[in-house]
Protein backbone atom coordinates (compact mmCIF):
# COMPACT_ATOMS: atom_id res chain seq x y z
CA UNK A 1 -2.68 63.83 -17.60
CA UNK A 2 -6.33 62.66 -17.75
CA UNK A 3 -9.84 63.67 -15.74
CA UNK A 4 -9.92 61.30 -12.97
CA UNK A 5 -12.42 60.70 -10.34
CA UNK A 6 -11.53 61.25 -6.94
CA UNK A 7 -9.14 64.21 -8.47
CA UNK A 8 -9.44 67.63 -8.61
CA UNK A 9 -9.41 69.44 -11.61
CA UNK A 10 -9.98 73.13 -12.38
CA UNK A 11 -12.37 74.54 -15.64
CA UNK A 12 -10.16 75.70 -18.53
CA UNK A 13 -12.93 77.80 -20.09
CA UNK A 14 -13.92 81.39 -19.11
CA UNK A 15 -17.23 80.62 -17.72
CA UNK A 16 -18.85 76.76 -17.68
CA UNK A 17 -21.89 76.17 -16.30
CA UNK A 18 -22.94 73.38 -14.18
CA UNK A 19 -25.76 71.41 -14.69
CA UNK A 20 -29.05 69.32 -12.60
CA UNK A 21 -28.12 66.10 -15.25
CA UNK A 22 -27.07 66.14 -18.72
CA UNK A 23 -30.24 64.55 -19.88
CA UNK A 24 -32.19 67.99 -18.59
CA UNK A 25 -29.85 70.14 -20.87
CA UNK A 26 -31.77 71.75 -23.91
CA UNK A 27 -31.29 72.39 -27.62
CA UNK A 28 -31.08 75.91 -26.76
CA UNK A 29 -28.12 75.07 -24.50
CA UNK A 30 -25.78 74.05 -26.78
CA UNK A 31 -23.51 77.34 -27.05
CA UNK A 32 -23.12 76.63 -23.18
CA UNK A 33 -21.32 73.16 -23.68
CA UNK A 34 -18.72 73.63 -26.10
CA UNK A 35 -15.07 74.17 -25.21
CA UNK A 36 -14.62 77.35 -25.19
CA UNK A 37 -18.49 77.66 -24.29
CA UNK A 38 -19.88 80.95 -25.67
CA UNK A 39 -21.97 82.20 -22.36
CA UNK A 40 -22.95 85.54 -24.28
CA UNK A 41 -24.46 83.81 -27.07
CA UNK A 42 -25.93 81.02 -25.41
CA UNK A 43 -27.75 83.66 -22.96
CA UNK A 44 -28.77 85.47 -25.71
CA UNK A 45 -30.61 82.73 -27.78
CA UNK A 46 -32.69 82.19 -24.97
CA UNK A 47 -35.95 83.51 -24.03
CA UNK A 48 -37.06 85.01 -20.88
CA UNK A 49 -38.67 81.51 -19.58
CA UNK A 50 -35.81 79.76 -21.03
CA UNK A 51 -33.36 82.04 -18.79
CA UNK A 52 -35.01 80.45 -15.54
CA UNK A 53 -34.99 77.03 -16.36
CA UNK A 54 -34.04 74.61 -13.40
CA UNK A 55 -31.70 72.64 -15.07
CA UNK A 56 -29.17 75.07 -14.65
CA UNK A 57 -27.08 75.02 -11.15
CA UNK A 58 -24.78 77.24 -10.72
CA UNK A 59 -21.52 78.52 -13.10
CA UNK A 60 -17.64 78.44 -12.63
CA UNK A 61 -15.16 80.58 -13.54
CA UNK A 62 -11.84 80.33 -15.42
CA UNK A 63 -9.10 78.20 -12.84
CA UNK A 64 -12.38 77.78 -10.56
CA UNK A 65 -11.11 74.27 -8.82
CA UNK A 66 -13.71 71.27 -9.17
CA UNK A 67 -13.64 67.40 -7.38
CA UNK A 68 -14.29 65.01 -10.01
CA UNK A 69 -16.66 62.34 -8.51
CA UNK A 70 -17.56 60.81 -12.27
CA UNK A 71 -17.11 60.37 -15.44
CA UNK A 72 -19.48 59.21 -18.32
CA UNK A 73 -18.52 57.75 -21.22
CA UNK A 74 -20.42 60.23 -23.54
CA UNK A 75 -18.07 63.26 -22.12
CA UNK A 76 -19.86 64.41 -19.11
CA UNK A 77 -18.38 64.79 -15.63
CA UNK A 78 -19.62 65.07 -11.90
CA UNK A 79 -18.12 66.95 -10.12
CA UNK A 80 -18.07 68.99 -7.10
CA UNK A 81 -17.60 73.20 -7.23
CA UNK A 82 -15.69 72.95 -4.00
CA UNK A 83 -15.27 76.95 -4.18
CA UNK A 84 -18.81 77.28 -3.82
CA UNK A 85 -19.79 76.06 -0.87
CA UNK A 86 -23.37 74.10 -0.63
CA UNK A 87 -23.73 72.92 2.94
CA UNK A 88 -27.64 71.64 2.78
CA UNK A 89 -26.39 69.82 -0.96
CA UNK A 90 -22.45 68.28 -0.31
CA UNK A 91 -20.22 69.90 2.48
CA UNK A 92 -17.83 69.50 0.08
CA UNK A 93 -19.23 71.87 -2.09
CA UNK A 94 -22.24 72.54 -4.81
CA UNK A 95 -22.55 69.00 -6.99
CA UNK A 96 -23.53 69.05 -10.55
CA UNK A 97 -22.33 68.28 -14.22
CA UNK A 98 -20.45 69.72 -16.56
CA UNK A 99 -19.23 69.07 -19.79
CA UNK A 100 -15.90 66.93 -19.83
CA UNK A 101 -14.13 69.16 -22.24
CA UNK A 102 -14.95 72.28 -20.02
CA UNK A 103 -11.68 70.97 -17.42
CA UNK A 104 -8.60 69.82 -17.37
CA UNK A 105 -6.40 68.17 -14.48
CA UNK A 106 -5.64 70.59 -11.98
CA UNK A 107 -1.94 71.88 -13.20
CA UNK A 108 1.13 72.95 -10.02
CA UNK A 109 0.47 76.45 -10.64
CA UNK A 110 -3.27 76.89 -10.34
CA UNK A 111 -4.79 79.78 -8.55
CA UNK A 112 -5.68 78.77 -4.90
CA UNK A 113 -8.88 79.56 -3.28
CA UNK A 114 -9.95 82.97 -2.04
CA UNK A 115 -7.87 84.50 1.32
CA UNK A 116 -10.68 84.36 3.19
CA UNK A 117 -13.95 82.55 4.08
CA UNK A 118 -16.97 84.37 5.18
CA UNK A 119 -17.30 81.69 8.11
CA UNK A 120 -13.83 81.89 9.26
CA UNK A 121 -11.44 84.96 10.70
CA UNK A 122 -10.00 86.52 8.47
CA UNK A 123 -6.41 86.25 7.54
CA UNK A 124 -4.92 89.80 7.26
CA UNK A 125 -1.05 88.78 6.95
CA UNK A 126 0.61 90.71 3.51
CA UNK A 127 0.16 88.70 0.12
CA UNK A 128 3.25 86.93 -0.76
CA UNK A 129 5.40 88.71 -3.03
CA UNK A 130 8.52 88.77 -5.37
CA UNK A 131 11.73 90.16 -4.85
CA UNK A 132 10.57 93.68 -5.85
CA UNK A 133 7.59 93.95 -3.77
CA UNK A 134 5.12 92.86 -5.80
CA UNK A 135 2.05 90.46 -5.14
CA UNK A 136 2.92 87.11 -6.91
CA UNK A 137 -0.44 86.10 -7.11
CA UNK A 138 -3.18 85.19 -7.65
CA UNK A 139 -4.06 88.12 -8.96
CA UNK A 140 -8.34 88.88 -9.43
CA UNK A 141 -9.56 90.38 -12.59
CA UNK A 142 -11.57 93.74 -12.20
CA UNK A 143 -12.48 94.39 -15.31
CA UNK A 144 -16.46 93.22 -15.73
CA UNK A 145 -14.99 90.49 -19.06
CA UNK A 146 -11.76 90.70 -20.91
CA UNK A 147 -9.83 88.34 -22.82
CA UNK A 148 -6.73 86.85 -22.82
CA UNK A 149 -3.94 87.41 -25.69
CA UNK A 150 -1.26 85.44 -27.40
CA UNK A 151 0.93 88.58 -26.64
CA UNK A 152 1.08 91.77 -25.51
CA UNK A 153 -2.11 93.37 -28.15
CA UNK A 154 -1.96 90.02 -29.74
CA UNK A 155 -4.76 87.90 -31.08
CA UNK A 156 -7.59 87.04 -28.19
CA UNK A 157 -7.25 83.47 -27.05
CA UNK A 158 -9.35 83.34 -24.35
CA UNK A 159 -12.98 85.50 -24.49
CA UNK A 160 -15.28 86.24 -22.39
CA UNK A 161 -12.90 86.34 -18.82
CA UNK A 162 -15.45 87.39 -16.19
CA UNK A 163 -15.20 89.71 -13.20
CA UNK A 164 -13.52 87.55 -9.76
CA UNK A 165 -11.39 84.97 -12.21
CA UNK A 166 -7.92 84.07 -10.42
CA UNK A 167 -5.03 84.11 -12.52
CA UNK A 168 -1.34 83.15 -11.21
CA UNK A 169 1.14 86.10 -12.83
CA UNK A 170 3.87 84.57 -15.05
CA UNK A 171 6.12 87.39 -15.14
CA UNK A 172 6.31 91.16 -14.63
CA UNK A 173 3.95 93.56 -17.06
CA UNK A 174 4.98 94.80 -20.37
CA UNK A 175 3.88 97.88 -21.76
CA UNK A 176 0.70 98.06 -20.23
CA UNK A 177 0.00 93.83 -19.98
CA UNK A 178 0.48 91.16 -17.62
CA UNK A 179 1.39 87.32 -18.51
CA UNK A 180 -0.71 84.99 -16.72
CA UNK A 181 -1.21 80.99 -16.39
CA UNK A 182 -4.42 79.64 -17.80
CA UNK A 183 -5.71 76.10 -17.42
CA UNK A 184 -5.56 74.37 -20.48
CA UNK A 185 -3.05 76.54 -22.78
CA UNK A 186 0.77 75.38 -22.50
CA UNK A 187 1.91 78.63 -22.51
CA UNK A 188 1.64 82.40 -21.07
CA UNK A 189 -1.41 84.64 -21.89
CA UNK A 190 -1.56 88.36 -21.43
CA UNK A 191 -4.38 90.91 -20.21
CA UNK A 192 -4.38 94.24 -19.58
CA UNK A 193 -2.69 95.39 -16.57
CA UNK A 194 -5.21 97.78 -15.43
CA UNK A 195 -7.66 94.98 -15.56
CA UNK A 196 -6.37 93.10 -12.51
CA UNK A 197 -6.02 93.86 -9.19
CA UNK A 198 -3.36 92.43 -6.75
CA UNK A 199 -4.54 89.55 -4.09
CA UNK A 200 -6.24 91.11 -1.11
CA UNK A 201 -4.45 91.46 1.92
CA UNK A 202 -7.77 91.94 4.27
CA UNK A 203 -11.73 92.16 3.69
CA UNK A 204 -13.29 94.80 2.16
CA UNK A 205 -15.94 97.03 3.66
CA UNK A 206 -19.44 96.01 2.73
CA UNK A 207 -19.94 99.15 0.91
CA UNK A 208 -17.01 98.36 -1.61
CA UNK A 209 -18.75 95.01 -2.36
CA UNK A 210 -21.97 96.82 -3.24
CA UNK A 211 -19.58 99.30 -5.58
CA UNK A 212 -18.79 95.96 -7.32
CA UNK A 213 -22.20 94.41 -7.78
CA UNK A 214 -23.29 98.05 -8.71
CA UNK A 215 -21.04 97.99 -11.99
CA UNK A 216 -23.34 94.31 -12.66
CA UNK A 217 -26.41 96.26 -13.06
CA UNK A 218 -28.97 95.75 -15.96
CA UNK A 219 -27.16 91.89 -16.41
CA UNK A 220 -29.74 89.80 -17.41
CA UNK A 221 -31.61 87.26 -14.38
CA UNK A 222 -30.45 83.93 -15.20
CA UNK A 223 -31.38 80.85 -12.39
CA UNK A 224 -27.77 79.62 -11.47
CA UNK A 225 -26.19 82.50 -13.49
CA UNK A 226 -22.70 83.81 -11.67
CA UNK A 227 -21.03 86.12 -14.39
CA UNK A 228 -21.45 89.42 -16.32
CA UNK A 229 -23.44 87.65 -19.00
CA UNK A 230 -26.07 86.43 -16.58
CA UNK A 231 -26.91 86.31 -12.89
CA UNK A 232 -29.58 85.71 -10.11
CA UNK A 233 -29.91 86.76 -7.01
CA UNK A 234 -27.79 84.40 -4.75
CA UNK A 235 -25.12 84.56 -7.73
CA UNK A 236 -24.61 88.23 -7.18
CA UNK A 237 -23.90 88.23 -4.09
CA UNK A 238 -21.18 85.68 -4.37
CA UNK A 239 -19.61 87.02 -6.92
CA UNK A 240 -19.28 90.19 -5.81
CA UNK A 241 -17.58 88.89 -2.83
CA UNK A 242 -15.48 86.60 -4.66
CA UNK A 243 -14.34 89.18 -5.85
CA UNK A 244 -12.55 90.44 -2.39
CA UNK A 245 -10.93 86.91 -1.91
CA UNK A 246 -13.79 86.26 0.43
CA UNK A 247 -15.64 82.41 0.19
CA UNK A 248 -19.71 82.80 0.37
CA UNK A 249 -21.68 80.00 -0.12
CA UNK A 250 -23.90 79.78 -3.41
CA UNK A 251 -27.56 79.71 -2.60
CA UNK A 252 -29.38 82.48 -0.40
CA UNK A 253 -29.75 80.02 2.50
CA UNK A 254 -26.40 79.10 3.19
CA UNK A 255 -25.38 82.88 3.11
CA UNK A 256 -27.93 83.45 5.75
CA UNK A 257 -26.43 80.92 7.81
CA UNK A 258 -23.25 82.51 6.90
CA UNK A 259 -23.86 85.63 7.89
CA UNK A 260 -24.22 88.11 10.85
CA UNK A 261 -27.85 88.80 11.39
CA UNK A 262 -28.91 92.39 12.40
CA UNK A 263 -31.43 94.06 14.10
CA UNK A 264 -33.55 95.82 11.09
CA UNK A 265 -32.96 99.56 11.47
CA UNK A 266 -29.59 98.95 12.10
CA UNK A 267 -28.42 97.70 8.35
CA UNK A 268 -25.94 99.78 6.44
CA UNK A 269 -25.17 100.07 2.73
CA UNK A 270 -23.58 96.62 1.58
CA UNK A 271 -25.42 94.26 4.34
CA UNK A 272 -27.33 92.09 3.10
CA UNK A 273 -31.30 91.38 3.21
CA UNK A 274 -33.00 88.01 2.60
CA UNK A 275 -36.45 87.01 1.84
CA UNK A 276 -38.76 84.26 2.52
CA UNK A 277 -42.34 83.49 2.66
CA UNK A 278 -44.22 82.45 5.63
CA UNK A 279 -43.00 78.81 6.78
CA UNK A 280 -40.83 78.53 3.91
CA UNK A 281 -36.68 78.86 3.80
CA UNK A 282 -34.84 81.83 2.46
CA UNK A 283 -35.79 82.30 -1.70
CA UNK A 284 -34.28 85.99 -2.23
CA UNK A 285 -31.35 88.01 -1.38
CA UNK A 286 -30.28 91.60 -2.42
CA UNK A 287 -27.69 94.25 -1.10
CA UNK A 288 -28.65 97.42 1.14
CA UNK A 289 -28.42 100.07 -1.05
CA UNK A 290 -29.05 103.00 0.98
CA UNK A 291 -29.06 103.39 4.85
CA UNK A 292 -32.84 102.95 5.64
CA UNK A 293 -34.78 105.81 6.84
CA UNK A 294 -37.36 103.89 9.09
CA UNK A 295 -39.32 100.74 7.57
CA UNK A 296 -40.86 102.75 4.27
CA UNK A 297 -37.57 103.62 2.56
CA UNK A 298 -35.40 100.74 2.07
CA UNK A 299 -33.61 100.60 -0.89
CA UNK A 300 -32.32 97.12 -2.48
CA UNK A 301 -29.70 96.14 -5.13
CA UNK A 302 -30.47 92.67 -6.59
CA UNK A 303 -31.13 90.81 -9.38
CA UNK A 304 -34.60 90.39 -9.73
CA UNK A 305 -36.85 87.57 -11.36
CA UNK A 306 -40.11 89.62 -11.80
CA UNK A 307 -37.92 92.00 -14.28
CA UNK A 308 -35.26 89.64 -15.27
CA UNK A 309 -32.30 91.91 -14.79
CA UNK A 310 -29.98 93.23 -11.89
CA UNK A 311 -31.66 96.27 -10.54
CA UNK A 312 -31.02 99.20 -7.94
CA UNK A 313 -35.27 100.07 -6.38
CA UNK A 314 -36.75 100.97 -3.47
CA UNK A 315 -38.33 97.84 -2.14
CA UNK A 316 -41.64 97.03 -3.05
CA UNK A 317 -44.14 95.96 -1.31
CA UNK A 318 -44.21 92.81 -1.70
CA UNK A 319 -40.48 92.76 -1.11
CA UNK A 320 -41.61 94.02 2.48
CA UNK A 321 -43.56 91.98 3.18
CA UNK A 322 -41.34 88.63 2.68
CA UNK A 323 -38.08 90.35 4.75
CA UNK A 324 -36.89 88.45 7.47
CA UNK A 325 -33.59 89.68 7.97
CA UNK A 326 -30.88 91.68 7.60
CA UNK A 327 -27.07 89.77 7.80
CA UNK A 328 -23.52 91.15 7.13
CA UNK A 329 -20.97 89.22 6.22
């Protein structure tokens, strides 16, 4: 089977990145575009001004499904991130390019979308499972990256698997490892058992989201980042979720709108703040870290731009000054 448009597809490589247009990707990019794409290095090579260039939208995950809407002749392809929803962009999803080679068509046993959407009730009904009581999938990887095997300890096949990938079990464990389908390989791959958790059967309290984006701390800030290698603000937040099986949207001002809004004072740890300058829309979010002891002491997880890395602080001033709101999902 070949990329179509008007087909979905889903990425085959553990994190791809999509892009504004192909002509606004750099020489400093290129570690980004291959297939497999090496995120770690390609974040690495770049400087700190580099790491907030716009022509960077968002990223995608290993399985994460895409609508193909074009394709070039010199290997690029439009598509549409329709796990990441993007109201204000495509209500489809978040629109941007990728590299051609980063997909493949979307095979029968691909991992569906997250149980539940932050917009919608959730759905609290048991996880499917096989005839021993086990979830069939698909199953969420906790570990913050790991790497997928040719066998049990085998050679790595697969680097650089990020924190919130789906993967659909192929069989029962083995000593410690799990088989799993992965786009793009015609055969099982194996992980660590203890680095997957079983499909979630009901949202999580906001506090164990914030125990997630905790573990993402010092990750470097990178605009449209959304994995362990690099992050902003809105990124965190939807990964963290994602996590959980629950659907945010991708940028700060669709997870307002997304969101529950609260009376400040009345926030708890895992809500949700969001920032924005007089007359402008929402530019910053960040997790309640702490319960807040009157308007002085509020305490914010995020990853922040000034200091290009996901921190844990007590809000500074400035910070104060720009709240709004706080939301919980």
């Amino acid at each position: 089977m070949k990329l179509q448009p008007g087909r979905e597809a889903v990425v085959r490589v553990a994190v791809a990145t999509l892009w504004s247009r192909p002509e606004a990707v750099r020489p400093v990019d290129r570690p980004a575009l291959d297939a497999p794409a090496d995120v770690a290095a390609w974040i690495s090579g770049m400087d700190a001004d580099q790491q907030v260039g716009e022509c960077v939208l968002s990223q995608l995950l290993l399985g994460e499904r895409v609508l193909v809407t074009a394709l070039r002749p010199d290997g690029w392809a439009h598509v549409v991130a329709v796990e990441q929803p993007a109201a204000r962009l495509d209500p489809r999803g978040y629109p941007g390019w990728l590299p051609a080679a980063q997909l493949t068509p979307r095979p029968a046993h691909a991992a569906t979308a997250p149980a539940h959407a932050a917009t919608a009730p959730a759905d609290t009904a048991p996880a499917p499972t096989d005839n021993q009581g086990s979830p069939v999938g698909p199953w969420v990887v906790d570990a913050t990256v790991t790497a997928l095997h040719a066998a049990p300890a085998g050679e790595p096949v697969v680097a650089g698997v990020n924190l919130g990938t789906r993967l659909t079990p192929a069989g029962p464990p083995v000593d410690g490892w799990r088989p799993v389908h992965a786009p793009g390989q015609d055969r099982p791959l194996w992980l660590p058992d203890a680095h997957l958790v079983p499909p979630p059967t009901a949202p999580p309290s906001p506090a164990d989201v914030l125990t997630v984006a905790a573990r993402l701390r010092d990750v470097a800030y990178v605009w449209g980042g959304v994995s362990a290698y690099g992050i902003d603000c809105s990124g965190l937040v939807h990964l963290a979720w994602r996590r959980f099986g629950v659907v945010l949207p991708r940028d700060a001002a669709d997870q307002a709108g997304a969101t529950t809004p609260l009376p400040l004072g009345t926030e708890r740890v895992g809500d949700l703040y969001f920032f924005a300058r007089p007359g402008r829309q929402i530019h910053h979010i960040g997790f309640v870290s702490a319960a807040p002891d009157g308007d002085a002491d509020r305490r914010i997880l995020h990853a922040c731009y000034r200091h290009r890395r996901v921190l844990e602080e007590a809000m500074p001033a400035d910070r104060t000054a720009t709240l709004v709101g706080a939301h919980r999902v």
